[in-house]
Protein backbone atom coordinates (compact mmCIF):
# COMPACT_ATOMS: atom_id res chain seq x y z
CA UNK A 1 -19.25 9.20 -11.93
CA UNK A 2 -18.16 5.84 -13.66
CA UNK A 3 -18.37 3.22 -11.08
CA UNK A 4 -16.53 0.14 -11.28
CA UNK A 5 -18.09 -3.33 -11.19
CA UNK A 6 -17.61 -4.59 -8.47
CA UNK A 7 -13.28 10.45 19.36
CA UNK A 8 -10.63 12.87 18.08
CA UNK A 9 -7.81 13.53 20.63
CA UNK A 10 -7.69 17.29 20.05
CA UNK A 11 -5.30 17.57 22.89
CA UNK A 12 -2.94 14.84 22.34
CA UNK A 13 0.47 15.81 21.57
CA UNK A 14 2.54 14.89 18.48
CA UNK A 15 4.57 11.49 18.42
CA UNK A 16 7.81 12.02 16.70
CA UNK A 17 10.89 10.58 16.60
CA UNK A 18 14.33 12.52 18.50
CA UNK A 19 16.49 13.19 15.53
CA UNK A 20 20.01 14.63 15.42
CA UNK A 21 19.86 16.74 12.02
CA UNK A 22 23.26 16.64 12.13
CA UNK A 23 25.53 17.91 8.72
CA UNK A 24 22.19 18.42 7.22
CA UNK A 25 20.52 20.97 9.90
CA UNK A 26 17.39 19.25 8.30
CA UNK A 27 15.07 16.75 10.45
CA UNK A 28 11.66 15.87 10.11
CA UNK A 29 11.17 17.86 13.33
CA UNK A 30 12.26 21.05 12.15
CA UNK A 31 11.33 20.56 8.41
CA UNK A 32 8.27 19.82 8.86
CA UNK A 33 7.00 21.55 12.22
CA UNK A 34 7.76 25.01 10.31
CA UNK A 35 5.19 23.52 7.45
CA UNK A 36 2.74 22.82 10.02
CA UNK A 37 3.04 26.42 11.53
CA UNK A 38 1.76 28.07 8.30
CA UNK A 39 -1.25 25.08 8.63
CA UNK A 40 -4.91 26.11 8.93
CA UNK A 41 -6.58 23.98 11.54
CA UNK A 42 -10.19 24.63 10.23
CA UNK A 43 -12.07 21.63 8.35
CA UNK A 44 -11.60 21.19 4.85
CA UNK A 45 -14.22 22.90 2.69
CA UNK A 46 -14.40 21.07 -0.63
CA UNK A 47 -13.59 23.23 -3.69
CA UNK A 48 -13.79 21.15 -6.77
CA UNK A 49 -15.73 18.26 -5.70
CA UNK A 50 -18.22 16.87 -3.00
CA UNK A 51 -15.54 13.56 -2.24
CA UNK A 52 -13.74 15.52 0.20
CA UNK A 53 -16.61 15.85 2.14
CA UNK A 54 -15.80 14.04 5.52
CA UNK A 55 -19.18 12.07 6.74
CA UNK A 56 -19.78 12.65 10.67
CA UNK A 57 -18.61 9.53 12.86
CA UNK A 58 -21.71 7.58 14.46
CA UNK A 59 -22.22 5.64 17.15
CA UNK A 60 -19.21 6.91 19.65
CA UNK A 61 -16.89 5.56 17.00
CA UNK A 62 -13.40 7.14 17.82
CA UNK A 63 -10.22 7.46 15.38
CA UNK A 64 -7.54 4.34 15.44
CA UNK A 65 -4.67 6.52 14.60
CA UNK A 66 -1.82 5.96 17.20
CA UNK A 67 -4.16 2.65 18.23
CA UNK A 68 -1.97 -0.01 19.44
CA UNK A 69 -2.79 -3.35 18.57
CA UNK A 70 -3.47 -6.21 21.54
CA UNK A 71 -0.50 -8.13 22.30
CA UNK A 72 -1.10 -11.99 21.49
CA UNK A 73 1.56 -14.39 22.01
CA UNK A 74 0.81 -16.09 19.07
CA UNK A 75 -0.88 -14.73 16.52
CA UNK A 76 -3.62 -17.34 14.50
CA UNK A 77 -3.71 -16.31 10.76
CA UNK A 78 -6.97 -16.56 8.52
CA UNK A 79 -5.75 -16.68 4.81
CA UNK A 80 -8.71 -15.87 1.97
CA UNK A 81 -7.32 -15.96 -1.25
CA UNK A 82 -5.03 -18.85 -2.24
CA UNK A 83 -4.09 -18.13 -6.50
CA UNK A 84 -1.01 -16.74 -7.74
CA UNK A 85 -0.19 -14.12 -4.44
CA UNK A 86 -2.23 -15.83 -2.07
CA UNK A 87 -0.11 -19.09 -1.97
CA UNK A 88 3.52 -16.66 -2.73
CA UNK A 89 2.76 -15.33 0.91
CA UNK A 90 1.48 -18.44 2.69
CA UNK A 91 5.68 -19.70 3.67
CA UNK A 92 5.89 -16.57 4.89
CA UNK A 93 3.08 -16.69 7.33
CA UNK A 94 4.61 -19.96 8.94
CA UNK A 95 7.85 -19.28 8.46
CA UNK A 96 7.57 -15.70 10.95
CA UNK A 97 8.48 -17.18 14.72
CA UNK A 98 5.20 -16.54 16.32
CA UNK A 99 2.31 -17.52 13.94
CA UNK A 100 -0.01 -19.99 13.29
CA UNK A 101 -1.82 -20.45 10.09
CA UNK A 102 -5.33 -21.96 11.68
CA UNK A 103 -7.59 -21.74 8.72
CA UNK A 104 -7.42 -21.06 5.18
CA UNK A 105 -10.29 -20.63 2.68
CA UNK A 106 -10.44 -20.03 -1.31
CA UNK A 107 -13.72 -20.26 -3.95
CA UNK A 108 -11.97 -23.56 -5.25
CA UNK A 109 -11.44 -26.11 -2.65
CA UNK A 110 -8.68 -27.86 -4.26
CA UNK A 111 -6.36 -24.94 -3.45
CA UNK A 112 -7.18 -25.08 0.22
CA UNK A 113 -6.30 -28.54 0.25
CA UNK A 114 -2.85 -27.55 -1.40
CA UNK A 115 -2.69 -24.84 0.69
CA UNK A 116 -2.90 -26.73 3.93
CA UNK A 117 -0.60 -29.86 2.78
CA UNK A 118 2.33 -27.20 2.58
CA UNK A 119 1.51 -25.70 5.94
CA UNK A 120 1.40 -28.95 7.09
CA UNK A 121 4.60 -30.09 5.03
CA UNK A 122 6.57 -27.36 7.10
CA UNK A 123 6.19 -29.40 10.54
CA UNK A 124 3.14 -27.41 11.47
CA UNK A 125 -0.49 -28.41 12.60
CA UNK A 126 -2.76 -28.73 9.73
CA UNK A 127 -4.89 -25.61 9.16
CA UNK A 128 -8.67 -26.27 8.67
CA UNK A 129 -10.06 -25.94 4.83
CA UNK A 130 -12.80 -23.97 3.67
CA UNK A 131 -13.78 -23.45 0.25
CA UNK A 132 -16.26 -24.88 -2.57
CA UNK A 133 -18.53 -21.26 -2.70
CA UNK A 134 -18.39 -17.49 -2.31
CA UNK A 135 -19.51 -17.95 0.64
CA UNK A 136 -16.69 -20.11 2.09
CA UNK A 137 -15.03 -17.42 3.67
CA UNK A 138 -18.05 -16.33 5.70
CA UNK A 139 -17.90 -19.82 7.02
CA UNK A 140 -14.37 -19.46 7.58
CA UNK A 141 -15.09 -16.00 9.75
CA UNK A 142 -17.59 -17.56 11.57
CA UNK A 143 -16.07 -20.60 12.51
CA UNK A 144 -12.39 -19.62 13.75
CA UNK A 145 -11.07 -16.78 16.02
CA UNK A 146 -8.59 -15.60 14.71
CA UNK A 147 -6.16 -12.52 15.03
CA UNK A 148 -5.34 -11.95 11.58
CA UNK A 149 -6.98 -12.24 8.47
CA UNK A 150 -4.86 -11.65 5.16
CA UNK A 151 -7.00 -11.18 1.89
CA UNK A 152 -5.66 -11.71 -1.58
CA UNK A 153 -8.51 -12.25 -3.58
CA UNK A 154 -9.37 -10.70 -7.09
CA UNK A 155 -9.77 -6.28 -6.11
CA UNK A 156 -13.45 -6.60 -6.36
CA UNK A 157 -14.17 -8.51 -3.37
CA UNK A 158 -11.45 -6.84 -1.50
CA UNK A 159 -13.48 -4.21 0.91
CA UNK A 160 -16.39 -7.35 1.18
CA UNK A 161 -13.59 -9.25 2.64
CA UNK A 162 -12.10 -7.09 4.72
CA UNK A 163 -14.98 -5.51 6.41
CA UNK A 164 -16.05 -9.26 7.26
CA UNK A 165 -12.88 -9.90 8.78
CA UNK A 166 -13.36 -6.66 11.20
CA UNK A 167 -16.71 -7.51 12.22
CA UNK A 168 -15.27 -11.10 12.95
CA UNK A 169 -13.00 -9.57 15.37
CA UNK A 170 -10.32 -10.09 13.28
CA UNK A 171 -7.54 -7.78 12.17
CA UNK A 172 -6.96 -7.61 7.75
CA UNK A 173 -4.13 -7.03 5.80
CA UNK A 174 -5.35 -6.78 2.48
CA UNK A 175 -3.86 -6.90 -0.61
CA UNK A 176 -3.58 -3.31 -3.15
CA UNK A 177 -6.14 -1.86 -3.18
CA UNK A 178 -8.26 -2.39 0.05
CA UNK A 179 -11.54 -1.01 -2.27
CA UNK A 180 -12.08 0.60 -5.78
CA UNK A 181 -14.79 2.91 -4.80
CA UNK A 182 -15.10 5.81 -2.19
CA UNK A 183 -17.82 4.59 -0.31
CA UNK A 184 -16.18 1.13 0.36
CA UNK A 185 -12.90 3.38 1.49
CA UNK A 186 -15.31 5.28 3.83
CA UNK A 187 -16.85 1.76 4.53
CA UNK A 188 -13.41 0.13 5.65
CA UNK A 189 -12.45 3.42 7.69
CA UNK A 190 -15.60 3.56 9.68
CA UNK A 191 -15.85 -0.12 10.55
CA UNK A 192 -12.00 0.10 11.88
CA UNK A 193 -13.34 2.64 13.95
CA UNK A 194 -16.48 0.90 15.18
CA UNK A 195 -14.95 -2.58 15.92
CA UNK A 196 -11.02 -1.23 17.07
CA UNK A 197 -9.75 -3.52 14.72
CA UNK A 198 -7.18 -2.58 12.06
CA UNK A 199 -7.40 -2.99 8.69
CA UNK A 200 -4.23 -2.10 6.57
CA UNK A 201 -2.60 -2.36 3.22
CA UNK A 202 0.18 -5.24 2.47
CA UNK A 203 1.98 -2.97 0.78
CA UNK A 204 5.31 -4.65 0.45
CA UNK A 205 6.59 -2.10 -1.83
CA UNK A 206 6.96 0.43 1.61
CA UNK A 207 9.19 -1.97 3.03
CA UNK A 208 11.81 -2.40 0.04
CA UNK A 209 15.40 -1.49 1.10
CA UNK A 210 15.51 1.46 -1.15
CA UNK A 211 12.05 2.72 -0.54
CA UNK A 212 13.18 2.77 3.27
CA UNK A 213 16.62 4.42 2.48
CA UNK A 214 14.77 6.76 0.39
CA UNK A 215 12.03 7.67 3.49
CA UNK A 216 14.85 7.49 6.09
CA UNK A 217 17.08 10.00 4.19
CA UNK A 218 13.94 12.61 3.94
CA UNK A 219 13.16 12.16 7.51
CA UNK A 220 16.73 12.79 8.54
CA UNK A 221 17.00 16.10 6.15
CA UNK A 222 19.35 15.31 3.22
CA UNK A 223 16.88 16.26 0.54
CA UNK A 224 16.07 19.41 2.56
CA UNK A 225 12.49 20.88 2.46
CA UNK A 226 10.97 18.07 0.31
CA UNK A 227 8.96 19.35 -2.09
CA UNK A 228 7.90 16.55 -4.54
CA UNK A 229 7.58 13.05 -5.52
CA UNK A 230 6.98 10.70 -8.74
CA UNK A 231 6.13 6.91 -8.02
CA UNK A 232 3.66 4.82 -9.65
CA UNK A 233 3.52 0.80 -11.35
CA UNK A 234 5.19 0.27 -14.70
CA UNK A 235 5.02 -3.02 -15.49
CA UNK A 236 4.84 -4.82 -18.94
CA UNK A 237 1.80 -7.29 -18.41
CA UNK A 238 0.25 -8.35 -21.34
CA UNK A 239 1.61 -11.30 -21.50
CA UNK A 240 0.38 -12.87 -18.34
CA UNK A 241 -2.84 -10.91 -18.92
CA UNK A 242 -3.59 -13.03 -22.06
CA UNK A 243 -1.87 -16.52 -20.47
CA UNK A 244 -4.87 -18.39 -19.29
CA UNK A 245 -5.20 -19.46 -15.65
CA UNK A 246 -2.52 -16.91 -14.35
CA UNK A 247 -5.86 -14.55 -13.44
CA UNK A 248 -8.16 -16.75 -12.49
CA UNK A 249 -11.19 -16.15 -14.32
CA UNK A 250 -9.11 -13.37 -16.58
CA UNK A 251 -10.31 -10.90 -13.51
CA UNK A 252 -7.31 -8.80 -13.52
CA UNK A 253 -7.59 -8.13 -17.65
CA UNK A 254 -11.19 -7.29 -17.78
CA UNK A 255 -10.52 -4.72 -15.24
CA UNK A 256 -9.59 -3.20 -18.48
CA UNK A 257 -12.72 -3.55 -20.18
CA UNK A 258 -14.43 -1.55 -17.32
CA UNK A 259 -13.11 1.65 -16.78
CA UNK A 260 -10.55 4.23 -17.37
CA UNK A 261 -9.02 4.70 -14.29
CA UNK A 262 -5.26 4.24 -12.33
CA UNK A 263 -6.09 0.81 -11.00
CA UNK A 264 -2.95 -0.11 -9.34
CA UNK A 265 -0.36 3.46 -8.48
CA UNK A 266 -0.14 2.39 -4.90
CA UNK A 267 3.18 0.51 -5.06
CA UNK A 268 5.15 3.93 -5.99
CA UNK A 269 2.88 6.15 -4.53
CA UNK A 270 3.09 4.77 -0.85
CA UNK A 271 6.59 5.30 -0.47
CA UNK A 272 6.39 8.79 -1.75
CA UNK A 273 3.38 9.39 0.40
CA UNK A 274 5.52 7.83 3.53
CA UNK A 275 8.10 10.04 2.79
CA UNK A 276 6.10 13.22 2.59
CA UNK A 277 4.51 12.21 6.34
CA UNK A 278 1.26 12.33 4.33
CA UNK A 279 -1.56 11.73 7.47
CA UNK A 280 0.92 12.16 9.83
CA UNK A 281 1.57 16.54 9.32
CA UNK A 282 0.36 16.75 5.62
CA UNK A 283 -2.50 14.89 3.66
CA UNK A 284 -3.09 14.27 -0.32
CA UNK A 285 -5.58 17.49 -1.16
CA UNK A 286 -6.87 17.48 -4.68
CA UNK A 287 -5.95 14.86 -7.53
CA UNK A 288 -6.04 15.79 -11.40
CA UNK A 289 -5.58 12.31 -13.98
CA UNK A 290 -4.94 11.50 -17.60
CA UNK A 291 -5.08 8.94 -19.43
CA UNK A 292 -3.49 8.10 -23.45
CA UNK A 293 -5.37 6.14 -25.36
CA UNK A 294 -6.29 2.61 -24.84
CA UNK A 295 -3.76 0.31 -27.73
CA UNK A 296 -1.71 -1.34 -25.89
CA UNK A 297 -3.45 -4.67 -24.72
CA UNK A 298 -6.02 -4.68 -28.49
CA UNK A 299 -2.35 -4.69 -30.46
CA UNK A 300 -0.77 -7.57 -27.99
CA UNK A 301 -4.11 -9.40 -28.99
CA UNK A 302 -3.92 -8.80 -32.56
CA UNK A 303 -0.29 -10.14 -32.84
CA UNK A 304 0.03 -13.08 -30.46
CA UNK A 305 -3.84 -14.33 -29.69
CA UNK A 306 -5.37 -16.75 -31.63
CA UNK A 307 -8.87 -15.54 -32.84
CA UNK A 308 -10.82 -18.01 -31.09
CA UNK A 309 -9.57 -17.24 -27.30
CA UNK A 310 -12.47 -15.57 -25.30
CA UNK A 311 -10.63 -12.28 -25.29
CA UNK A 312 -11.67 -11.35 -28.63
CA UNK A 313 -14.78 -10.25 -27.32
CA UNK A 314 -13.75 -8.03 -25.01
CA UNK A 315 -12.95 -3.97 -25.55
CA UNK A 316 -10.32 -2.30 -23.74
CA UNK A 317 -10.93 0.95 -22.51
CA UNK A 318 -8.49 1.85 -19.75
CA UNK A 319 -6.05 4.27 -21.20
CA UNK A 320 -2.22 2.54 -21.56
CA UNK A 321 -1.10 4.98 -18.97
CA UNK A 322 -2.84 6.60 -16.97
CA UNK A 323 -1.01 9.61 -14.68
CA UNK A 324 -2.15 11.31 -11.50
CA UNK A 325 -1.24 14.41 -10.28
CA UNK A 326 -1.14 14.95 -6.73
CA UNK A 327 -1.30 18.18 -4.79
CA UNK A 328 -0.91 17.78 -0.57
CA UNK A 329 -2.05 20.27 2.60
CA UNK A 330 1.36 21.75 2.21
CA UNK A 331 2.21 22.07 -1.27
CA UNK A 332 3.95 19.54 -2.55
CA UNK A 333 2.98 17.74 -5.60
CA UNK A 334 3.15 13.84 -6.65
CA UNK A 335 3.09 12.23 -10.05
CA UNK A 336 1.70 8.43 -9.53
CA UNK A 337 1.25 6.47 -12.52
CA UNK A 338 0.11 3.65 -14.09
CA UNK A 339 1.06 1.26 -17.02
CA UNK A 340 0.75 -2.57 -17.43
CA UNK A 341 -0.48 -2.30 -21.21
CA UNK A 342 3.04 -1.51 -23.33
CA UNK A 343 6.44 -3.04 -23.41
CA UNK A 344 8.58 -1.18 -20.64
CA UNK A 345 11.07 -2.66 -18.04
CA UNK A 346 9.72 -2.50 -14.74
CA UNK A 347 9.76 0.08 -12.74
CA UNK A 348 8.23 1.73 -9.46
CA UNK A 349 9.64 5.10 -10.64
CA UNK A 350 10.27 5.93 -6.88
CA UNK A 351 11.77 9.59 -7.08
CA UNK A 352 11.93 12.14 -4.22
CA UNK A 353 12.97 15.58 -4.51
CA UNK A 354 13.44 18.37 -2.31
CA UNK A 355 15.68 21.68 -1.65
CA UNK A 356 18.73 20.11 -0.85
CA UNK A 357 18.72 16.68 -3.18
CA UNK A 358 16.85 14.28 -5.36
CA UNK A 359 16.91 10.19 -4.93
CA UNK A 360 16.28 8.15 -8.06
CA UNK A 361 15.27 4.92 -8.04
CA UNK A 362 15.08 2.32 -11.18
CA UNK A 363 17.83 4.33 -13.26
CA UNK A 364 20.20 1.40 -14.11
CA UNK A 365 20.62 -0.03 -17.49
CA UNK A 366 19.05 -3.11 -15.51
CA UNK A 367 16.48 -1.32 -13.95
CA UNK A 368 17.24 -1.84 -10.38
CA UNK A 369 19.99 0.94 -9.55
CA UNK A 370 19.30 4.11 -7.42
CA UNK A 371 21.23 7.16 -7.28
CA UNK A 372 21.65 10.24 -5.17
CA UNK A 373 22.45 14.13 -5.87
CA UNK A 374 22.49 15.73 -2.73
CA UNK A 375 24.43 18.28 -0.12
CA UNK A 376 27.04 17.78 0.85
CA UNK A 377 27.71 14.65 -1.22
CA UNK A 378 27.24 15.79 -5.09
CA UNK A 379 30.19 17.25 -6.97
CA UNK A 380 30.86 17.93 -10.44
CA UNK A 381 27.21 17.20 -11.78
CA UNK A 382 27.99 13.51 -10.90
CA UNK A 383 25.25 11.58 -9.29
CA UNK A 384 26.35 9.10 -6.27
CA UNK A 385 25.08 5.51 -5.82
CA UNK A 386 22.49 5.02 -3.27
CA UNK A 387 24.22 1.77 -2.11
CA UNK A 388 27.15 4.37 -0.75
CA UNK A 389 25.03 5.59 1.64
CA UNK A 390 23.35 2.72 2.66
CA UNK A 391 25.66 2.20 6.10
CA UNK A 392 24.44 5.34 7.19
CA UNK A 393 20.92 5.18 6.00
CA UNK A 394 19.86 1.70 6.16
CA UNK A 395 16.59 1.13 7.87
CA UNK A 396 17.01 -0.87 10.41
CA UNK A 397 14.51 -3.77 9.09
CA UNK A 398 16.65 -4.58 6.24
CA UNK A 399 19.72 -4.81 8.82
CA UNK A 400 18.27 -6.89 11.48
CA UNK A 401 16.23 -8.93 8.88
CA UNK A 402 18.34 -9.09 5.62
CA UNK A 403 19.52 -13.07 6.01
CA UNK A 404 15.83 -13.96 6.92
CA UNK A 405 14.24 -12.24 4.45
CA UNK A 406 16.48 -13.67 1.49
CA UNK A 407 14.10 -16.28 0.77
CA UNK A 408 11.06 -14.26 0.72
CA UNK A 409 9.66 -12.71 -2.75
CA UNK A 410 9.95 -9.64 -4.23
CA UNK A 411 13.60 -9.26 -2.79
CA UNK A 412 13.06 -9.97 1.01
CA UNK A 413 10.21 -7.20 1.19
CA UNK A 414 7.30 -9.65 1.22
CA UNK A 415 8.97 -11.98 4.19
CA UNK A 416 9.88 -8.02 6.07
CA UNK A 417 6.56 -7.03 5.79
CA UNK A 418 4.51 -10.31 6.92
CA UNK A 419 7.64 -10.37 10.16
CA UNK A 420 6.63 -6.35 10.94
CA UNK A 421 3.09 -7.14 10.88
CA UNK A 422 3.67 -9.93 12.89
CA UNK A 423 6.21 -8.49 15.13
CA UNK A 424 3.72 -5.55 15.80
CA UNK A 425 1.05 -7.57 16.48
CA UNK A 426 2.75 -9.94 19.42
CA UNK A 427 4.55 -6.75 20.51
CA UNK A 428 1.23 -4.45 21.13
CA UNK A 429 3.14 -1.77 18.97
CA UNK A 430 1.04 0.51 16.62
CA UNK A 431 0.82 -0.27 13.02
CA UNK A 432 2.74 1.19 10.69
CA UNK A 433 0.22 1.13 8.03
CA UNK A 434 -3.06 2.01 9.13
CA UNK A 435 -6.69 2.12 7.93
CA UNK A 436 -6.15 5.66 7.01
CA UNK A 437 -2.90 5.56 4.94
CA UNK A 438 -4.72 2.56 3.11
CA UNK A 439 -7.34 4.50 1.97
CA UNK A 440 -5.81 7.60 1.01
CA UNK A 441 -3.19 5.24 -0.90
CA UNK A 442 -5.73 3.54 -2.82
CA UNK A 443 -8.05 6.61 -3.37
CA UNK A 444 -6.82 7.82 -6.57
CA UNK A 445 -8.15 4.67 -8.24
CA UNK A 446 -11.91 6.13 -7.82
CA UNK A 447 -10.41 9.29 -8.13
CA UNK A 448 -8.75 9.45 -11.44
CA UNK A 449 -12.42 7.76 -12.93
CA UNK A 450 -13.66 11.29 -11.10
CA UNK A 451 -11.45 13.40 -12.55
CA UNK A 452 -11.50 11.98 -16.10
CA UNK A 453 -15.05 12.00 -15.90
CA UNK A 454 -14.57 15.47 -15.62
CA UNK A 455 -12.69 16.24 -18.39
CA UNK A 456 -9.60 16.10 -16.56
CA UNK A 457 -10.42 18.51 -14.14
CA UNK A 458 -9.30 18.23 -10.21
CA UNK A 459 -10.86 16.67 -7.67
CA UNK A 460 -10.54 16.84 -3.80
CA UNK A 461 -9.22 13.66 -2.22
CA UNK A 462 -10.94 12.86 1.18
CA UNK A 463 -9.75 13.59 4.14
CA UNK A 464 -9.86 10.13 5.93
CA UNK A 465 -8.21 10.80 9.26
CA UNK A 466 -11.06 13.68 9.45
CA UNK A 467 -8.51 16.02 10.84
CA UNK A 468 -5.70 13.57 12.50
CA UNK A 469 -3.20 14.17 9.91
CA UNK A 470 -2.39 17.22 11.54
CA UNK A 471 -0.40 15.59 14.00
CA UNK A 472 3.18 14.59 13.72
CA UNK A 473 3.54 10.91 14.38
CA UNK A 474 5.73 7.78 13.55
CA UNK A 475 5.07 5.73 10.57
CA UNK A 476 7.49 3.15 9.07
CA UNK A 477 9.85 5.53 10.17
CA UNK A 478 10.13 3.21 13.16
CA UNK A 479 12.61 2.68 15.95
CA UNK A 480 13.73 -0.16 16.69
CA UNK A 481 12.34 -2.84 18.23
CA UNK A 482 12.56 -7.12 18.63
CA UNK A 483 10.44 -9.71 18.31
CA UNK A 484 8.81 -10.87 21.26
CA UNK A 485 10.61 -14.37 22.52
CA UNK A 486 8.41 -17.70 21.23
CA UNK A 487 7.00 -19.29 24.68
């Protein structure tokens, strides 16, 4: 393979949510419960390739699905990280009633001194700096105690980050992806286990207000049995790939020069895979990828970089888009891909479809409308606005949470998913991203260099939960639920 640079509760029963399947005579009870029945409950046997096989647990470690977290009143916030999404999120980690930003740490020191003159600009007590070397944020672990620890450094030093944060005693959010090899995914898994610390992706994307329409219409039956999904990152990047400083150290372009591989699917493929209940009643089984050729970034070069920028001795050799295909325990199928290399508008494709109904995200001439064909609502061949049906189908985040969250980026999902963490965290709830949904989100990046290194042949993803995605359970289908009072 190419490699890139850088105890079960047999007997517990299924959590799942009371649903009244009304008009529909769908609900995730019923829809999926008769999947389940036709389920084999024997280990997986790999069949294509030795990733699926499922390394034994050691040392009494037990799994943290359905693992609350401990309530804290207030919860102390580590930040590593502080360029371009690092310092996006930091007003939203003092801004969330109920945290304290205590520490904050990058490579270059300057930006932890910027960093903690805003936190301290907001009214609040000065975090402590650390920075100046890689090893700042060891420093930083060692030093503090804190609850949470939220990572957005460049993806190669994400699972060395992360795991350092567990066995700190912290809990890590982490930005996409967690790791870039399978080993570091096992890695990140097994160290959740062993310290009872979680370790999750800050996948904003799952908390978008369409994304959460999308999953709460599955999971109340209007697409019927749902049978497949298409979601992946489409995102025209080659400008800020070339602009100098954007990536510090051009890390995120020479990604390109490394590998062929889906780096970055995870912000369509989570909501599809939230939808489908994948590790909660069905789990991602084998993964096929492609790839086109590799012109996209080499022709933005040729036309708009001068010849004596650095780049021009570089070689790009991730394909333009690159496109995974998905099979799950079930039989469903999902298309993720991935394209920051040609000019496109943006899109997160975000498409479920099913017996009864398809949703359709991204479909505007603007790129940001969503549409609906489903029982009883379609008619004539004429598709319905998703909006329509928000009243009924709004998750209940976006409704208790919409005026808050209209300062925070990406549309209010950043500030709604830094307030859930947050909220989950004082509250002792249960994530509802979890080590294993992080992994298996973030798998197909190893997976696609797997199955292109096999001529395009499939592959068997891992099965993280080693077993626990048999049982039903909530996810960010959640009910609702307040934040705890500040004391």
């Amino acid at each position: 393979m190419t490699r890139f640079l850088t105890t079960p509760r047999p007997t517990e029963e299924p959590i799942i949510a009371d649903r009244d399947p009304g008009a529909f005579g769908f609900s995730r009870r019923n829809l999926l419960g008769g999947l389940l029945a036709g389920v084999a409950v024997t280990a997986v046997v790999p069949s294509v390739a030795n990733a699926a096989i499922i390394p034994a647990r050691k040392g009494g470690a037990t799994s943290m699905a359905n693992e609350p977290f401990e309530a804290v009143d207030v919860v102390k916030i580590g930040l590593i990280g502080l360029g371009n999404r690092g310092m996006g999120m930091l007003n939203g980690w003092v801004d969330v009633p109920g945290t304290a930003v205590t520490a904050v740490c990058d490579i270059r020191a300057d930006r932890a001194t910027t960093a903690a003159d805003r936190v301290a600009g907001k009214g609040k007590p000065r975090p402590r700096e650390y920075g100046g070397s890689d090893e700042s944020f060891q420093k930083m672990l060692d030093t503090e105690e804190l609850d949470l620890v939220y990572v957005a450094t460049p993806w190669e030093f994400h699972h060395a980050h992360g795991k350092a944060a567990l066995l700190a005693g912290a809990h890590a959010a982490i930005e996409l992806p967690i790791a870039t090899e399978l080993d570091e995914l096992w890695d990140l898994v097994d160290t959740s286990e062993r310290t009872r610390k979680h370790l999750f992706l800050a996948e904003n994307c799952s908390y978008g207000r369409n994304e959460l329409t999308m999953l709460k219409m599955a999971h109340e039956g209007v697409f019927g049995d749902v049978t497949s999904g298409h979601g992946g990152y489409l995102h025209d990047l080659r400008s800020l790939l070339f602009a100098d400083g954007y990536y510090t150290d051009d890390w995120r372009r020479l990604w390109h020069t490394r590998s062929t591989a889906s780096f970055y699917p995870m912000h369509g493929l989570a909501p599809i895979a939230a939808a489908m209940d994948i590790n909660r009643g069905d789990r991602l089984e084998t993964l096929t990828a492609t790839a086109t050729a590799a012109r996209g970034l080499a022709d933005y070069r040729e036309r708009f970089v001068p010849r004596d920028h650095r780049s021009w001795k570089e070689e790009y050799i991730n394909g333009d888009l690159v496109t995974c295909m998905i099979t799950t325990a079930n039989g469903r199928t999902i298309r993720a891909e991935h394209n920051v290399s040609q000019p496109r508008p943006y899109s997160r494709i975000n498409t479920l479809e099913g017996s009864r109904g398809i949703f359709e995200d991204y479909v505007g001439a603007d790129s940001t409308g969503a549409r609906i064909y489903a029982e009883p609502y379609h008619g004539g061949d004429t598709w319905r606005g998703a909006s329509a049906m928000r009243t009924e189908f709004d998750h209940w985040l976006w409704k208790d949470l919409e005026g808050p969250a209209a300062g925070g980026g990406h549309g209010g999902m950043d500030y709604i998913l830094q307030w859930r963490i947050v909220q989950q965290m004082r509250s002792g709830l249960v994530p509802d991203i979890d080590v294993y949904d992080s992994a298996a989100w973030c798998a197909p990046v190893p997976l696609s260099v797997m199955s292109l290194d096999k001529g395009g042949k499939p592959v068997e993803v891992p099965d993280f939960t080693r077993g626990e995605w048999k049982k039903l359970r909530l996810g960010l289908d959640s009910t609702r639920s307040a934040m705890p009072a500040v004391v």
